[in-house]
C-alpha atoms as a PDB file:
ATOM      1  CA  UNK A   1      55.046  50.175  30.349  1.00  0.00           C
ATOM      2  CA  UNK A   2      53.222  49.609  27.135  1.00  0.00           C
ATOM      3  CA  UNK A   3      49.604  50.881  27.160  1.00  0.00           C
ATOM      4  CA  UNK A   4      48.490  48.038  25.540  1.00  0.00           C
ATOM      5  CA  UNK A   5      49.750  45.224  27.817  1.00  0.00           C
ATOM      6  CA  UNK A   6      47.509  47.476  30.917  1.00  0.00           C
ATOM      7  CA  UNK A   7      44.460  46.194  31.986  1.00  0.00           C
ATOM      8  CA  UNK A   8      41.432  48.450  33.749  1.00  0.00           C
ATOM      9  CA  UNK A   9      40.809  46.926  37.233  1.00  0.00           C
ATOM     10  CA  UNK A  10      38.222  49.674  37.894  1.00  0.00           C
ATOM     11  CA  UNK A  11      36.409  52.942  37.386  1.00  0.00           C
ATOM     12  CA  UNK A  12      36.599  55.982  39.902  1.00  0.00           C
ATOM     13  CA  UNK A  13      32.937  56.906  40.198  1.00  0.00           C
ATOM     14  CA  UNK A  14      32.588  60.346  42.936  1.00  0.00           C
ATOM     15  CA  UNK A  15      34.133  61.430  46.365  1.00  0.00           C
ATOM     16  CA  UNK A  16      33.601  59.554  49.847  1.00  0.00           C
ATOM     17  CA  UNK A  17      33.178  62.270  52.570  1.00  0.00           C
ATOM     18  CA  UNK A  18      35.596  65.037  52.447  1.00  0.00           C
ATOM     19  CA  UNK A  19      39.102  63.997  53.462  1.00  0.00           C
ATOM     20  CA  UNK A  20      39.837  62.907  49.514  1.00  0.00           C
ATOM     21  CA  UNK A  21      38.377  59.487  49.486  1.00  0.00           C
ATOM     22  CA  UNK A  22      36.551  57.832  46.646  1.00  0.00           C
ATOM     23  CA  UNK A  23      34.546  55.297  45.537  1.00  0.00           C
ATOM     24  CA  UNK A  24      35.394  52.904  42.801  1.00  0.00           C
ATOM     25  CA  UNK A  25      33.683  50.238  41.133  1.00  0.00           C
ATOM     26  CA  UNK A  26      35.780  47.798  40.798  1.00  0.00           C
ATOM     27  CA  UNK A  27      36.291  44.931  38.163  1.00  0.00           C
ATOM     28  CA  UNK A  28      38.884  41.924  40.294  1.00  0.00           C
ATOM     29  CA  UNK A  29      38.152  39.625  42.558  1.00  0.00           C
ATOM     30  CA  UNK A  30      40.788  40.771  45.092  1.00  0.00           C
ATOM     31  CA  UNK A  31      42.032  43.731  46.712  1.00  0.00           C
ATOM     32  CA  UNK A  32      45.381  42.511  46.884  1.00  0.00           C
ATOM     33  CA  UNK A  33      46.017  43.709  43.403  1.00  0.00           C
ATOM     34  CA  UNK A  34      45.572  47.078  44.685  1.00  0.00           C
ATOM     35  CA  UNK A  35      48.999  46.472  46.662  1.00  0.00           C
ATOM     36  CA  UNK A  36      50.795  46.448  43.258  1.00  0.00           C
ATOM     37  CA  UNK A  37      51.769  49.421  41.199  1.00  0.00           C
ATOM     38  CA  UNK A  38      48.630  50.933  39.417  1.00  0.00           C
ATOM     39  CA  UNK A  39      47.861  53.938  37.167  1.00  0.00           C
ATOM     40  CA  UNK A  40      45.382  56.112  36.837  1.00  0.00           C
ATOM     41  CA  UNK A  41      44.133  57.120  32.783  1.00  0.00           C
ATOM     42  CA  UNK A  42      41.508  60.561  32.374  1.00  0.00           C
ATOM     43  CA  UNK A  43      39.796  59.853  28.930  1.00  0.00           C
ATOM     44  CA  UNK A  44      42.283  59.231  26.374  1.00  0.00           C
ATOM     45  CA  UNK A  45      45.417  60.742  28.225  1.00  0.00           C
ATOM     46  CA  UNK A  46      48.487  59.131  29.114  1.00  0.00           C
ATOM     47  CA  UNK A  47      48.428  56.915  31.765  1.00  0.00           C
ATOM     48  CA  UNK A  48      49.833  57.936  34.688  1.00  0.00           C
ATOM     49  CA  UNK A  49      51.417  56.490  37.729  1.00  0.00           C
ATOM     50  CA  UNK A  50      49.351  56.205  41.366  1.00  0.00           C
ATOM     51  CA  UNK A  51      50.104  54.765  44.765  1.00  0.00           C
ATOM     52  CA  UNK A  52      47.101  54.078  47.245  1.00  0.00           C
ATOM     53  CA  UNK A  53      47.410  54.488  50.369  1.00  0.00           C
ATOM     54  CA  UNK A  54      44.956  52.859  51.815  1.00  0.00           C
ATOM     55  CA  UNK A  55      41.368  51.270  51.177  1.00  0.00           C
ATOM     56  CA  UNK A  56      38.442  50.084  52.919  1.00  0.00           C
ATOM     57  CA  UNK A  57      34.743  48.610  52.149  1.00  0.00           C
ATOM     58  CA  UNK A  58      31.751  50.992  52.913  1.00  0.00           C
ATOM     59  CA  UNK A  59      28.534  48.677  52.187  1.00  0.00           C
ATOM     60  CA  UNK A  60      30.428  46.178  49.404  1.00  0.00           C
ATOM     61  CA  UNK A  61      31.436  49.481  47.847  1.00  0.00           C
ATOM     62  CA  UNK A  62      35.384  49.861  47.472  1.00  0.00           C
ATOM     63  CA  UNK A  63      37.004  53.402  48.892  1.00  0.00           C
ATOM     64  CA  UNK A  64      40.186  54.144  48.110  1.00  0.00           C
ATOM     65  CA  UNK A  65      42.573  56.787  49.444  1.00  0.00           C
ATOM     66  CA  UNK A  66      45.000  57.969  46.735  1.00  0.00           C
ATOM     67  CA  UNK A  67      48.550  59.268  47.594  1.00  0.00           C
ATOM     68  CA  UNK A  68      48.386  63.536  46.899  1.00  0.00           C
ATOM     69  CA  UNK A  69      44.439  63.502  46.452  1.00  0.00           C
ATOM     70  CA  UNK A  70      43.414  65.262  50.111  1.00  0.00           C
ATOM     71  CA  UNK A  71      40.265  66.845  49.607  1.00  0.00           C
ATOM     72  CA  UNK A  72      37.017  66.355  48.517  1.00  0.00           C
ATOM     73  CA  UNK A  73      37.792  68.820  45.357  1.00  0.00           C
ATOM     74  CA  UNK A  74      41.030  67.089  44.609  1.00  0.00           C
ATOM     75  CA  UNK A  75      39.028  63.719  44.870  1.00  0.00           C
ATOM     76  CA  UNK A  76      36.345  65.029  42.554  1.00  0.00           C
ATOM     77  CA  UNK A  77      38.817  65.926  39.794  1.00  0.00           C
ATOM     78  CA  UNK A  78      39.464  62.249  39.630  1.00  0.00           C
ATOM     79  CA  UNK A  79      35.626  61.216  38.863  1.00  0.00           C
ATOM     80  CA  UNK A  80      35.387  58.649  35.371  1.00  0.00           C
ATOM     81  CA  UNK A  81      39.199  58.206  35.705  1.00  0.00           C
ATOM     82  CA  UNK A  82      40.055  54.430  35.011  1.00  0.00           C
ATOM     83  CA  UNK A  83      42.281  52.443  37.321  1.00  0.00           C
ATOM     84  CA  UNK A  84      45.178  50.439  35.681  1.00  0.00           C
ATOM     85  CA  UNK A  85      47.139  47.666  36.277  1.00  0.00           C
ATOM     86  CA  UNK A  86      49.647  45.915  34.038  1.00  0.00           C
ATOM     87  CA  UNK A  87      48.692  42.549  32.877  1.00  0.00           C
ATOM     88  CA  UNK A  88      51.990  40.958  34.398  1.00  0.00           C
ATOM     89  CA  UNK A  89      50.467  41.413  37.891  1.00  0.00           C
ATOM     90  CA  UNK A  90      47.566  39.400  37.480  1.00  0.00           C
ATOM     91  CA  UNK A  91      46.907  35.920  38.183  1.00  0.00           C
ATOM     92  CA  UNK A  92      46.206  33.351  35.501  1.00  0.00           C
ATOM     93  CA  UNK A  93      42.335  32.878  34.710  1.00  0.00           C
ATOM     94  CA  UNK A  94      40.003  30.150  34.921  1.00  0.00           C
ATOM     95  CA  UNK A  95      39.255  28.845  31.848  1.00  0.00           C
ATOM     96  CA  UNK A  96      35.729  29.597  32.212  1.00  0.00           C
ATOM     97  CA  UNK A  97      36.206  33.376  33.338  1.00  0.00           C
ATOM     98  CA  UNK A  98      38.218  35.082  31.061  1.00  0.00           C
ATOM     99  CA  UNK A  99      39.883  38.573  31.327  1.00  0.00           C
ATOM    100  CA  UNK A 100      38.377  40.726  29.661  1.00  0.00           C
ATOM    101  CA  UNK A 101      41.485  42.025  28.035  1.00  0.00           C
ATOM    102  CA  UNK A 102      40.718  38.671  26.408  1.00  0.00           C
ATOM    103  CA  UNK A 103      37.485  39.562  24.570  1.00  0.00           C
ATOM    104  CA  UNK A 104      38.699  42.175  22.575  1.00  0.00           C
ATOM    105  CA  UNK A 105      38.864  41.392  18.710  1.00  0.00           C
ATOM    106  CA  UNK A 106      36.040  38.287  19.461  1.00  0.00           C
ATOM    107  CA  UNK A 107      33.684  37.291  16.487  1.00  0.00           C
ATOM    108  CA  UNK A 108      30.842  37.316  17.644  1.00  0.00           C
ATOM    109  CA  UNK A 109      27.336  35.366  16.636  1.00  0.00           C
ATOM    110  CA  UNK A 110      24.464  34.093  17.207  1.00  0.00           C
ATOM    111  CA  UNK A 111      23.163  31.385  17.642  1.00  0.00           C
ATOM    112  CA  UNK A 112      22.674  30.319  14.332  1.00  0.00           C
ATOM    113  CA  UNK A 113      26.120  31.462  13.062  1.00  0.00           C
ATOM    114  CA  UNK A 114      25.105  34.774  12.028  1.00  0.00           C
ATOM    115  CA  UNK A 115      27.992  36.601  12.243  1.00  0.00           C
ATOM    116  CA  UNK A 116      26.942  39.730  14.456  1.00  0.00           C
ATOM    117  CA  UNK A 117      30.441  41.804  14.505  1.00  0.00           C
ATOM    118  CA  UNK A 118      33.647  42.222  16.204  1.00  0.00           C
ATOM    119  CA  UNK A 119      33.862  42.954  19.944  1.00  0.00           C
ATOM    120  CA  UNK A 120      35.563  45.988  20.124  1.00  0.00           C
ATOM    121  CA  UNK A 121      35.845  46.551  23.674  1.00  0.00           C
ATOM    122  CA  UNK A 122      33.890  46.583  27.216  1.00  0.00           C
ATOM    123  CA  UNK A 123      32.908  48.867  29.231  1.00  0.00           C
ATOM    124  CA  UNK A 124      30.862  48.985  32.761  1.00  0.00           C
ATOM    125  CA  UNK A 125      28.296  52.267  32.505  1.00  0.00           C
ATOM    126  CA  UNK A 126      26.546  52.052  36.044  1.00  0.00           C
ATOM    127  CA  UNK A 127      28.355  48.971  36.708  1.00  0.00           C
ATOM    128  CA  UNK A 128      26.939  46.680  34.042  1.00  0.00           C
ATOM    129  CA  UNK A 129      29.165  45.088  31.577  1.00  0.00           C
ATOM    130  CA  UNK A 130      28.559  46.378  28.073  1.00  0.00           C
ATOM    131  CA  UNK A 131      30.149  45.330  24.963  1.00  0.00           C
ATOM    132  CA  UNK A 132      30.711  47.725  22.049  1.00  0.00           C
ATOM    133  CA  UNK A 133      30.284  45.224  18.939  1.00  0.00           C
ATOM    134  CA  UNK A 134      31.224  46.872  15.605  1.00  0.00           C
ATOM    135  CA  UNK A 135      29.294  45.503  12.395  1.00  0.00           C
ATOM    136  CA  UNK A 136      30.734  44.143   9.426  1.00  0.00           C
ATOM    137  CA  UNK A 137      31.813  46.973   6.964  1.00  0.00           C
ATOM    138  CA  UNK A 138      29.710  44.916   4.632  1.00  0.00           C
ATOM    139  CA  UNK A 139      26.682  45.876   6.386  1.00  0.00           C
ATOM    140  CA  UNK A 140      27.885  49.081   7.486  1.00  0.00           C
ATOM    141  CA  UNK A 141      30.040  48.960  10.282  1.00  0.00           C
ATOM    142  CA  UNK A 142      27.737  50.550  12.910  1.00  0.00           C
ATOM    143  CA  UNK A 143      28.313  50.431  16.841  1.00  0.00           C
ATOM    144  CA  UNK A 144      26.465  48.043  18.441  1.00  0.00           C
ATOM    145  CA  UNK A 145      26.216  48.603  22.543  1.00  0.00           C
ATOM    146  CA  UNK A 146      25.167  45.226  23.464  1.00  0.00           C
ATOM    147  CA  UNK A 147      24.205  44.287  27.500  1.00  0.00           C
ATOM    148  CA  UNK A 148      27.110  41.303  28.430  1.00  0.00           C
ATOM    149  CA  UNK A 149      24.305  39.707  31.281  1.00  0.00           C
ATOM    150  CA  UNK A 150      24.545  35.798  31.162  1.00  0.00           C
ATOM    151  CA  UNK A 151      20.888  35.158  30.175  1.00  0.00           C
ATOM    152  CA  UNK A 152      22.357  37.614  26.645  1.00  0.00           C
ATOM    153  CA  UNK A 153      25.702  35.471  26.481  1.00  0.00           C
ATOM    154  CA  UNK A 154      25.962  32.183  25.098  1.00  0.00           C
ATOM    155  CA  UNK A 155      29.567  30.833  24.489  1.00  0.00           C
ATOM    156  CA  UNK A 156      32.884  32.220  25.101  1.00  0.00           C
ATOM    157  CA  UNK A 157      35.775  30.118  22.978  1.00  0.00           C
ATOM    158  CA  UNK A 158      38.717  31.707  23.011  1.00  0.00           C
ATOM    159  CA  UNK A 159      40.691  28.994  21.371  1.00  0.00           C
ATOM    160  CA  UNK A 160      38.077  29.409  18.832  1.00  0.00           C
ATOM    161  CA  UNK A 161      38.328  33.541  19.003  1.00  0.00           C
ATOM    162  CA  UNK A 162      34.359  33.614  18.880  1.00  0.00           C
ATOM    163  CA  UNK A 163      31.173  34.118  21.494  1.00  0.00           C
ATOM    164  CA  UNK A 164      27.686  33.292  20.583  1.00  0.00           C
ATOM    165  CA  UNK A 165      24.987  35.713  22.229  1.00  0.00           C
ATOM    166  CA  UNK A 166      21.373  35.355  22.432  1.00  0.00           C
ATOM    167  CA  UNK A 167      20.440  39.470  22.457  1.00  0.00           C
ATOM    168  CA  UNK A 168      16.922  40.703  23.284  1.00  0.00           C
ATOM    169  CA  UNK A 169      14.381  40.622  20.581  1.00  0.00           C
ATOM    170  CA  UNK A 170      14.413  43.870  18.403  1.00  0.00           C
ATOM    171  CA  UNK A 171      18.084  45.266  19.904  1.00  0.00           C
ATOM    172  CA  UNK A 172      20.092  44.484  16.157  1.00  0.00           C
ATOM    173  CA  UNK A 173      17.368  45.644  14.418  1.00  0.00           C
ATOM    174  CA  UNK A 174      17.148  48.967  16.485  1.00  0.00           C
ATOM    175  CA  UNK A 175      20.895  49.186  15.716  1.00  0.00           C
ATOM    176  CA  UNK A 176      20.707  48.444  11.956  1.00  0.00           C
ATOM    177  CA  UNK A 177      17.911  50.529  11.456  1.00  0.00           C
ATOM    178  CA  UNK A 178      19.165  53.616  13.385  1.00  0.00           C
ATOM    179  CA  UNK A 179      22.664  52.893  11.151  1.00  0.00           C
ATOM    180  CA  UNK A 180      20.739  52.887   7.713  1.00  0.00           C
ATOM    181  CA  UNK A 181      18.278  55.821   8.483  1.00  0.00           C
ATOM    182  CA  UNK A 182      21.884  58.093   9.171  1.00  0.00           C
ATOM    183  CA  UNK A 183      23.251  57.018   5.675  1.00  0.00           C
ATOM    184  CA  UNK A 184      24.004  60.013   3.764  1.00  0.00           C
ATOM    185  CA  UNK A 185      22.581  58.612   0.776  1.00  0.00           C
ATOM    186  CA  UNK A 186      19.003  58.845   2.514  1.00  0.00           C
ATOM    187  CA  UNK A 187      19.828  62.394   3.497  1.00  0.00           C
ATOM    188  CA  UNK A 188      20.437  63.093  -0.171  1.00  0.00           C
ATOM    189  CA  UNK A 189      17.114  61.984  -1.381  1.00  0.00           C
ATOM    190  CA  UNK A 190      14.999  63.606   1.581  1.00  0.00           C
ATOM    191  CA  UNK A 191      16.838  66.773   0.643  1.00  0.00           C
ATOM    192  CA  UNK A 192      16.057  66.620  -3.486  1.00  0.00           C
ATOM    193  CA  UNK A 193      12.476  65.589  -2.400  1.00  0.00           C
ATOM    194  CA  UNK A 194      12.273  68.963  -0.861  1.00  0.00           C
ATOM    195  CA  UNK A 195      13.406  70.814  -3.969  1.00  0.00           C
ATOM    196  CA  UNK A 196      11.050  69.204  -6.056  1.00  0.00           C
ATOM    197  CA  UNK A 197       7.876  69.962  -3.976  1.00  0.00           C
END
């Protein structure tokens, strides 16, 4: 299957006692998905196939046992690795929850219509969502890692292909002044400054 039509259903965060077990924190609604045939993708590797074997909840957190992975070691090995799904297998969404497939390539803006950047892609460090906006090459085309938390988001349109956030006061401006302090041109002058004195 194409790698672009899979969708992450979760991260594998560390081991669960010592018989290969591990924890995963884990993006769907339902476990049934987990019944369907998944893959498992190490950094920027080729996805490859999985079967689970079993799961089970240990206080809300998901465990999963994984098909070859029998020790603690074996289940370590597997820490950070995303878990896969393709996008056939999943059910339609609500119109007000989106996948998140379905954010990539947003515009997104404020409030006012100032355009902010493209969303690039989401991730879930320490289990909160966190969108990677880029800037407009126009203005430098920095990274900005923005905190997706309702009170921050706005307005998702897809029809539209835009989302309006709120941020906190002084997060762009952290960004846009960390981009244009790393500019080689200011490296340049700091450096002939130097000569001269």
């Amino acid at each position: 299957m194409p790698a672009s039509s899979l969708v992450v259903l979760g991260r594998l965060t560390k081991p669960h006692g010592v018989k290969g077990d591990i924890r995963v924190d884990y993006y769907a609604d339902s476990a049934e998905l987990l019944d369907k045939p998944l893959m498992l993708r190490a950094g920027r590797f080729a996805p490859r196939p999985v079967r689970i074997r079993e799961w089970h909840l240990w206080k809300d957190q998901l465990i999963l046992s994984i098909e070859g992975c029998n020790d603690r070691s074996a289940a370590e090995r597997l820490r950070g690795q995303e878990l896969l799904i393709d996008a056939s297998f999943l059910p339609e969404a609500e119109e007000d929850e989106p996948y998140l497939r379905d954010l990539i390539g947003l515009s997104v803006r404020l409030e006012d219509g100032t355009p902010v950047g493209e969303l690039e892609d989401v991730d879930f460090p320490a289990g909160q969502e966190m969108w990677s906006i880029r800037a407009p090459e126009k203005d430098g085309g920095y990274e900005i890692l923005f905190p997706a938390v309702p009170e921050f988001v706005r307005d998702i349109d897809l029809s539209a292909g835009t989302a309006v956030i709120a941020p906190p006061e002084g997060l762009l401006e952290l960004y846009r002044d960390g981009a244009s302090s790393d500019s080689p041109d200011d490296g340049l002058e700091e450096e002939s400054s130097s000569r001269k004195a």
